[in-house]
Protein backbone atom coordinates (compact mmCIF):
# COMPACT_ATOMS: atom_id res chain seq x y z
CA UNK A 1 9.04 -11.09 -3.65
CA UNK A 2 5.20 -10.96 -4.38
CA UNK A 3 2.94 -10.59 -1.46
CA UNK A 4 -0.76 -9.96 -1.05
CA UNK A 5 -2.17 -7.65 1.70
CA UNK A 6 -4.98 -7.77 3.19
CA UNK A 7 -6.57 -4.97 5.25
CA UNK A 8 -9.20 -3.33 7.70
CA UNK A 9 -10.37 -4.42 11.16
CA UNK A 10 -13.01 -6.77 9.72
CA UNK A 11 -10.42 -8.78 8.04
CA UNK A 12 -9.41 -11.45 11.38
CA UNK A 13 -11.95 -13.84 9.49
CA UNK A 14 -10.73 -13.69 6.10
CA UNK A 15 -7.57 -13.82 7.08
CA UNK A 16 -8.25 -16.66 8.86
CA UNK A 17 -9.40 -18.76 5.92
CA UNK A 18 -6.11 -17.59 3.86
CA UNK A 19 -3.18 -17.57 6.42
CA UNK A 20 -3.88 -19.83 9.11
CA UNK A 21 -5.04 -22.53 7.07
CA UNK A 22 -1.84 -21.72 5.53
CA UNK A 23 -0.26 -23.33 8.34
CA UNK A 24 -1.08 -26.71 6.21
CA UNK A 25 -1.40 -25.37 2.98
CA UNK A 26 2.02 -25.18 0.69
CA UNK A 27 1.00 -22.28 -1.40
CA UNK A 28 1.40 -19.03 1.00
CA UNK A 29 3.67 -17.69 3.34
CA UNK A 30 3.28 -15.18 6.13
CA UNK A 31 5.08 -12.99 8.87
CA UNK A 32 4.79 -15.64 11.82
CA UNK A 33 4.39 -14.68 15.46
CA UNK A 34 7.51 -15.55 16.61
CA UNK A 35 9.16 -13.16 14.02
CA UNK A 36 7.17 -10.14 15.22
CA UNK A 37 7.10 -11.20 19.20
CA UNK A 38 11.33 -12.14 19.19
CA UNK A 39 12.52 -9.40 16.56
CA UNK A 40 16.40 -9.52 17.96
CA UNK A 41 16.94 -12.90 17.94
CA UNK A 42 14.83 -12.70 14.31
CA UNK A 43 16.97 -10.09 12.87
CA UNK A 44 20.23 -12.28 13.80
CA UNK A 45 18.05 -15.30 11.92
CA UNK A 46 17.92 -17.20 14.94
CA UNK A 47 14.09 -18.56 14.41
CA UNK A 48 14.27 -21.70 16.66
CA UNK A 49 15.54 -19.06 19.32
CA UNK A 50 12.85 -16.94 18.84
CA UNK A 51 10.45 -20.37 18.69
CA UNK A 52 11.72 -21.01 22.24
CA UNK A 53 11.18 -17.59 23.77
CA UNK A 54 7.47 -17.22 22.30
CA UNK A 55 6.15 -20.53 22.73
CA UNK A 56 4.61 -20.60 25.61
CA UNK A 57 4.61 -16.61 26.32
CA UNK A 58 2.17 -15.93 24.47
CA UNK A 59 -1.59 -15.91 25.82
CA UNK A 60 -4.13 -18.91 23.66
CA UNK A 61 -6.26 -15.98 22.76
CA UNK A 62 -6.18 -12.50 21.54
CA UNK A 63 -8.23 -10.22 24.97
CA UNK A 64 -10.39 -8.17 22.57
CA UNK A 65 -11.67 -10.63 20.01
CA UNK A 66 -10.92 -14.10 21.69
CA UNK A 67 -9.17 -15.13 18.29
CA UNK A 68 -6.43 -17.78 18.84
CA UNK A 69 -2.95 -17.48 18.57
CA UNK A 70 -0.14 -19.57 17.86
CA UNK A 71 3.65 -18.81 18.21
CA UNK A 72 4.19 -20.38 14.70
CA UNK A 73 1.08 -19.01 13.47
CA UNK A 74 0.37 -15.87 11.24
CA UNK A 75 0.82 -12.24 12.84
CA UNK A 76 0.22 -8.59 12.09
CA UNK A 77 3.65 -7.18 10.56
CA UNK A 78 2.96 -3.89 11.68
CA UNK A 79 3.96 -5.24 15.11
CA UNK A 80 7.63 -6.11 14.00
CA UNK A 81 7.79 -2.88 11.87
CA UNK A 82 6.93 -0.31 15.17
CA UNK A 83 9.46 -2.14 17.09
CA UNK A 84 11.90 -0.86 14.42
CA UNK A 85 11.11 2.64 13.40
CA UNK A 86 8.65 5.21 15.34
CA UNK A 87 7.22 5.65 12.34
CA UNK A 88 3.64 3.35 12.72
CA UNK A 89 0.64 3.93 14.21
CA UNK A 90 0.59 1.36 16.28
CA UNK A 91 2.49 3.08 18.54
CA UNK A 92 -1.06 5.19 19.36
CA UNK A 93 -1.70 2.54 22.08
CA UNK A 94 1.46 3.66 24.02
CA UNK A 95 0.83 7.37 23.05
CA UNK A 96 -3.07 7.49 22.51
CA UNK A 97 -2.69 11.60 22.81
CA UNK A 98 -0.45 11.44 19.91
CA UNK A 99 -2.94 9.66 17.38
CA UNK A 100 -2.88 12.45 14.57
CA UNK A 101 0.39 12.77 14.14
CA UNK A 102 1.00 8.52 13.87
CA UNK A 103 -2.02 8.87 11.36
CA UNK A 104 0.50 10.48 8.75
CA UNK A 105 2.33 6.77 8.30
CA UNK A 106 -0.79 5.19 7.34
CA UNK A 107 -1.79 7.91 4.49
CA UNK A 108 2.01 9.07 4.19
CA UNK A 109 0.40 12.56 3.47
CA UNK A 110 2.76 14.95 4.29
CA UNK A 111 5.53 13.05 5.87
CA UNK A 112 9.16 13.33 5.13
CA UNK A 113 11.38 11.52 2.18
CA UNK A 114 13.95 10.33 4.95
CA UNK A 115 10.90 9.33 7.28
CA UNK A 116 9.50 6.97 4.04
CA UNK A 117 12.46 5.33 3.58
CA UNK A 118 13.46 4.35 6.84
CA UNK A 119 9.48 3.15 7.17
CA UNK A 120 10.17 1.26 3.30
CA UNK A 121 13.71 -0.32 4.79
CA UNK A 122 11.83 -1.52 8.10
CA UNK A 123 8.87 -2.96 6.19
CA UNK A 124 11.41 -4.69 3.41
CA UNK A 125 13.58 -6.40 6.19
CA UNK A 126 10.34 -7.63 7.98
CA UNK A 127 8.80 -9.57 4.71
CA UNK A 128 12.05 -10.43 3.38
CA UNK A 129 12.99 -12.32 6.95
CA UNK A 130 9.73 -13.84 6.68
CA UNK A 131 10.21 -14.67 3.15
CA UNK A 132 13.59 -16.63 4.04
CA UNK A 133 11.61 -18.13 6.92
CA UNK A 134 8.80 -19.46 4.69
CA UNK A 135 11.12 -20.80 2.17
CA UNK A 136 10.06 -17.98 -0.43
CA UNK A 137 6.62 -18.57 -0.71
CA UNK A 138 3.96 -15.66 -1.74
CA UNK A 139 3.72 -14.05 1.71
CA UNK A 140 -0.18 -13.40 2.95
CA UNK A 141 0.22 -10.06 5.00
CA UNK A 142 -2.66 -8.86 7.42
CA UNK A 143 -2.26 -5.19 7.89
CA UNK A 144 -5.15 -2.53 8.38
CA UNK A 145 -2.44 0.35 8.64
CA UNK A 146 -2.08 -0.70 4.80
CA UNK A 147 -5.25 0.63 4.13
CA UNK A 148 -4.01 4.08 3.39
CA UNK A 149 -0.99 3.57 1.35
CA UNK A 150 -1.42 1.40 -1.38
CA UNK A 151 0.31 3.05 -4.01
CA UNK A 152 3.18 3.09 -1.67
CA UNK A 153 3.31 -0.81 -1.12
CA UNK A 154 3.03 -1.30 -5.35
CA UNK A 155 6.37 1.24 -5.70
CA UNK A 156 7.99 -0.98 -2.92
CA UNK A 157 6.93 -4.32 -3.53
CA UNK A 158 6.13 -4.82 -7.30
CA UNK A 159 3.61 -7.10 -7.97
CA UNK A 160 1.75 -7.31 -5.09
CA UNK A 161 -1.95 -7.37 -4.87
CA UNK A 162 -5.29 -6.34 -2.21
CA UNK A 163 -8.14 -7.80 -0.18
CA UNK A 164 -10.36 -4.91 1.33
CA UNK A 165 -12.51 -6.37 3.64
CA UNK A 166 -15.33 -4.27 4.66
CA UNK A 167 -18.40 -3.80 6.96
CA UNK A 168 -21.01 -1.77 8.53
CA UNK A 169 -19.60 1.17 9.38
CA UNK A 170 -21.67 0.93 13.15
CA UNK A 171 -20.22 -2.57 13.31
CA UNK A 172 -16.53 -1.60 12.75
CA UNK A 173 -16.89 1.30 14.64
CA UNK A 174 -18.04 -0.52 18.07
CA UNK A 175 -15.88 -3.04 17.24
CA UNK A 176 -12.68 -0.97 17.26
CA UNK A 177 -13.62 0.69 20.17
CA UNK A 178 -13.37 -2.87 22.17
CA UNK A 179 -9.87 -2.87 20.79
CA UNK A 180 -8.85 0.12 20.83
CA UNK A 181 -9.53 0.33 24.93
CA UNK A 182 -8.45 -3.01 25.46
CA UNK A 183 -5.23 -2.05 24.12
CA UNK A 184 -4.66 0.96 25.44
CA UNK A 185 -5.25 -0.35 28.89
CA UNK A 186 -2.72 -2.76 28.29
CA UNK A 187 -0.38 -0.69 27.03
CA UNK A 188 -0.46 3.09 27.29
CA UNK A 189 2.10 5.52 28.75
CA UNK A 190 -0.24 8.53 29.08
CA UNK A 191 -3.24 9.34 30.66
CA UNK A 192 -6.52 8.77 28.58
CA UNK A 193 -10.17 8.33 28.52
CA UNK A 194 -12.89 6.42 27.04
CA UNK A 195 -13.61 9.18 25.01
CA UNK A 196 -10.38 10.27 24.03
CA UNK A 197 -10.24 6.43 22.80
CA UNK A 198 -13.26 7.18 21.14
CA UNK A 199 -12.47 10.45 19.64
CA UNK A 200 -9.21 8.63 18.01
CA UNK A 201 -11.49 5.42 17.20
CA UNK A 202 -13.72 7.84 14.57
CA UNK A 203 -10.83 9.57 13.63
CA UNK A 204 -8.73 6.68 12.46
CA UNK A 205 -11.85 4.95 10.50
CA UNK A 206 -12.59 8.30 8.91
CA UNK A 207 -8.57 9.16 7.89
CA UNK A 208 -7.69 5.58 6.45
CA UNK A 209 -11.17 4.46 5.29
CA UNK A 210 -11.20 8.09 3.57
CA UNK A 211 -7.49 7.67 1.91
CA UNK A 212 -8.73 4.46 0.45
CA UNK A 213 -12.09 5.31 -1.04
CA UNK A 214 -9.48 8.19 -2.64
CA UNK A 215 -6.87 5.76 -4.29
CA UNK A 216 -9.40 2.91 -4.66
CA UNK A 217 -10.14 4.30 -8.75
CA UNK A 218 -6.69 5.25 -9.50
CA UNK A 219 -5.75 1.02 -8.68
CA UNK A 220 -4.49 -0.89 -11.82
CA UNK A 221 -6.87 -3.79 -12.69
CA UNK A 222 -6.57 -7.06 -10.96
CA UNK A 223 -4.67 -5.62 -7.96
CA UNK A 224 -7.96 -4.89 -5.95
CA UNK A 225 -10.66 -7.28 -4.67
CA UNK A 226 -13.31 -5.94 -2.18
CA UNK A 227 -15.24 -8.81 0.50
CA UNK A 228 -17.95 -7.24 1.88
CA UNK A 229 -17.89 -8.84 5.68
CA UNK A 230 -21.82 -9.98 6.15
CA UNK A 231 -21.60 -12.29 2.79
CA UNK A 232 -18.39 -13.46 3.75
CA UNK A 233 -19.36 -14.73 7.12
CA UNK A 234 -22.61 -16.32 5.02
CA UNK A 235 -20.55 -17.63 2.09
CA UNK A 236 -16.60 -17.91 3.24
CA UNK A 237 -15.32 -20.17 0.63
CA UNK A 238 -17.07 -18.92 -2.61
CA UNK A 239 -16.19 -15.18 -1.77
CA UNK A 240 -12.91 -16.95 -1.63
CA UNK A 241 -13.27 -18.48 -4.67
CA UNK A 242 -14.98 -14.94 -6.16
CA UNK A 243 -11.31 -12.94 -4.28
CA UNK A 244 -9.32 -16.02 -6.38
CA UNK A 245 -10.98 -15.46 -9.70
CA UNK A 246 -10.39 -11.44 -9.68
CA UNK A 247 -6.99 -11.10 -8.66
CA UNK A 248 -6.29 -14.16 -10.45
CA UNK A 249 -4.49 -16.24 -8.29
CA UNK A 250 -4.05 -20.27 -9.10
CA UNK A 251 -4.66 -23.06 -7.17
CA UNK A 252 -8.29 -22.37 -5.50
CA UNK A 253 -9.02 -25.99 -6.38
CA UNK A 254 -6.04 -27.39 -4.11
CA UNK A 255 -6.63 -25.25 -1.68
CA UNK A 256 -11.19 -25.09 -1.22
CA UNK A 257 -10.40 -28.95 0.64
CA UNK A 258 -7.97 -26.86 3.46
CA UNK A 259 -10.32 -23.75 3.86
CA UNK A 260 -13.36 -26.52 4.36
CA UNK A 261 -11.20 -28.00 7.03
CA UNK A 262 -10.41 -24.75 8.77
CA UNK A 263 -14.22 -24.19 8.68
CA UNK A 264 -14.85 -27.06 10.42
CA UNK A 265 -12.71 -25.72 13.30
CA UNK A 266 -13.91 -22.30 13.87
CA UNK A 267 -17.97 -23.69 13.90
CA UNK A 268 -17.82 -23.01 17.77
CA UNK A 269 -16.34 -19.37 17.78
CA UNK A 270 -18.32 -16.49 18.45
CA UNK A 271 -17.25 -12.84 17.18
CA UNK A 272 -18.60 -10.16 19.84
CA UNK A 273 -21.78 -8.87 19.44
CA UNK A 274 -22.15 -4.89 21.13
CA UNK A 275 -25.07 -2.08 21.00
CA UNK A 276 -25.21 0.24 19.01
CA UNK A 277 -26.78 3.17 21.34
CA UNK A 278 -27.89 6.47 19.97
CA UNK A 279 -24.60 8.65 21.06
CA UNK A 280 -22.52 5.94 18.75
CA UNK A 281 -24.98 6.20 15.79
CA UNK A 282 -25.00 10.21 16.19
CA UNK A 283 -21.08 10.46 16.00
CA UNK A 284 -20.15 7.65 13.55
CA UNK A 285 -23.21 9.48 10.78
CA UNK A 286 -20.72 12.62 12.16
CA UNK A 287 -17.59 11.55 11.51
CA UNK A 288 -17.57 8.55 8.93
CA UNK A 289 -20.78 9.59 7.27
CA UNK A 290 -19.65 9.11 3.76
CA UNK A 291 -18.63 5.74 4.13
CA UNK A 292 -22.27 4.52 3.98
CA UNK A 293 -22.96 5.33 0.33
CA UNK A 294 -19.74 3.67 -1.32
CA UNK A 295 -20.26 0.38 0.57
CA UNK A 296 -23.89 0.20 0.29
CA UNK A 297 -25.18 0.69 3.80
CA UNK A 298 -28.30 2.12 5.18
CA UNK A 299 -27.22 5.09 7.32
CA UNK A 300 -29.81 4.85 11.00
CA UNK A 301 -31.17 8.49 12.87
CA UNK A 302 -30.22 8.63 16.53
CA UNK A 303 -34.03 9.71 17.14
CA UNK A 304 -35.26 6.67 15.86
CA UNK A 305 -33.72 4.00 17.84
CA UNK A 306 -33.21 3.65 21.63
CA UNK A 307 -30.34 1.07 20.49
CA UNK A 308 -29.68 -1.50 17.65
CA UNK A 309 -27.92 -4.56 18.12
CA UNK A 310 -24.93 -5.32 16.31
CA UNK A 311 -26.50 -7.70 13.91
CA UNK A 312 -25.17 -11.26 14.91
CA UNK A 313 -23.85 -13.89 12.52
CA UNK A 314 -25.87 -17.00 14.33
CA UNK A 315 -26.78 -17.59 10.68
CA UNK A 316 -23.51 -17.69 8.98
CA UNK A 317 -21.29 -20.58 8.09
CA UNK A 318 -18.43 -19.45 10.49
CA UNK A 319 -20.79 -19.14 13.79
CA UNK A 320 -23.40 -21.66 14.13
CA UNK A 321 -23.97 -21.26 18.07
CA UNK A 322 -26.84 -18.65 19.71
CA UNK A 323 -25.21 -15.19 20.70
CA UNK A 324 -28.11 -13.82 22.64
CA UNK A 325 -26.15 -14.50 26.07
CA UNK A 326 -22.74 -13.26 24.63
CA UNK A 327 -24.58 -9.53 23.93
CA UNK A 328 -21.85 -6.97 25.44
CA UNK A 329 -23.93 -3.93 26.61
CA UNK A 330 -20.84 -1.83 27.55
């Protein structure tokens, strides 16, 4: 079973363009919603079961990004894999206080043998179902807690290849912030704050985006292929092409007509666009400072600016519609 992941909170778009236009294109698979939403009646393989229980359950859009969802469409694994094992960090929107400790099963630093193989069993159970569901196509897997352990997922899953998808390091920052309280909102069973939610939103950029700027040398040629975000949005189908070419994958030629058509669909969304205000500029150069460098970023001074917007993608290919009323100013 070869799959290829693809990671970090920038990635909805680009795995957009792969997976969901999957939905009518033959050559990948992927976990589908109803899978990770109906995991009983999945693990008994009763999918038209777990067809009938989603559909219809689950909200037309995702609450902090407004992307849609389908109950036979693509979803995040991770999802199915928490509701197996406690071993996921996912499980920081129930527990938010407990953030550093769930950090350990994205890097796998310091966590124990039996721990790792109950996490390997989950994860092997969750594509494999989803490879029998997909009729053993080459799953497409959307995971940012994958950023961290790469080297794990080659020892399990031989074969398999990355898509890094990257951004701004303000951008992803605000970003996950809006998710990350929007989630925990929704979902937590302690008390919290807006700046505990902060506090863990810095921390988990600077643990997992620091874990893979560490393994990103040691990875074997033609496993890795790195989208910077702001030229994607621009240029969607040749950084496709460009992602195609280096991990050498076949059939970009059958498949360019289906990511033109999914193009044509998304022309009226709009991604959010936030501030950036000084506090957020003064912890992010804090905390993820060294992410700047290695992705090619300008890193802003706090004294300089009263606040910068996000910069909007009015320009790109995938949002052709003014943002200026859409600005969030929270």
């Amino acid at each position: 079973m070869r799959s290829i992941f693809s990671r970090a909170p920038a990635v909805e778009y680009l795995y957009s363009f792969l997976a969901r236009s999957a939905l009518c294109n033959p050559q990948f698979g992927f976990v589908p919603s109803y899978q990770v939403f109906a995991t009983k009646f999945s693990d008994l393989c009763e999918f038209e079961v777990a067809k009938k229980i989603i559909n219809g359950l689950i909200p037309v859009n995702r609450d902090f990004d407004k992307v849609e969802l389908k109950f036979e469409g693509p979803q995040e694994e991770e999802l199915a894999i928490a509701d197996r094992v406690p071993y996921s960090v996912f499980h920081c929107y129930c527990f938010p206080k407990n953030l550093k400790d769930l950090l350990r099963y994205v890097t796998l630093e310091g966590v124990p043998q039996h721990e790792i193989d109950r996490l390997r069993i989950a994860y092997s159970t969750v594509l494999r179902k989803a490879h029998l569901v997909m009729n053993g196509k080459q799953l497409l897997i959307k995971n940012p807690a994958n950023t961290g352990r790469m080297h794990e997922l080659m020892s399990w899953f031989p074969g398999c290849k990355f898509i890094h998808i990257y951004r701004n390091p303000y951008a992803t920052a605000r970003s996950y912030l809006h998710m990350n309280q929007t989630m925990c909102r929704a979902c937590s069973l302690q008390d919290f704050d807006d700046n505990l939610v902060w506090r863990n939103t810095l921390e988990s950029i600077a643990t997992v985006e620091g874990k893979y700027l560490k393994d990103r040398p040691t990875m074997p040629p033609g496993t890795l292929a790195e989208v910077k975000y702001e030229e994607f949005m621009q240029n969607p189908v040749q950084e496709l092409a460009r992602v195609y070419k280096e991990l050498n994958i076949q059939g970009f030629e059958a498949a360019a007509p289906k990511f033109q058509q999914f193009l044509k669909t998304q022309a009226e969304f709009q991604p959010n666009v936030f501030k950036w205000k000084r506090e957020l500029v003064a912890d992010v150069n804090d905390s993820c400072g060294f992410l700047f460098e290695p992705y090619g970023y300008q890193k802003l001074s706090p004294a300089d600016m009263d606040s910068v917007v996000d910069p909007k993608t009015s320009n790109s290919k995938l949002s052709q519609k003014d943002t200026t009323a859409e600005k969030k100013t929270e």
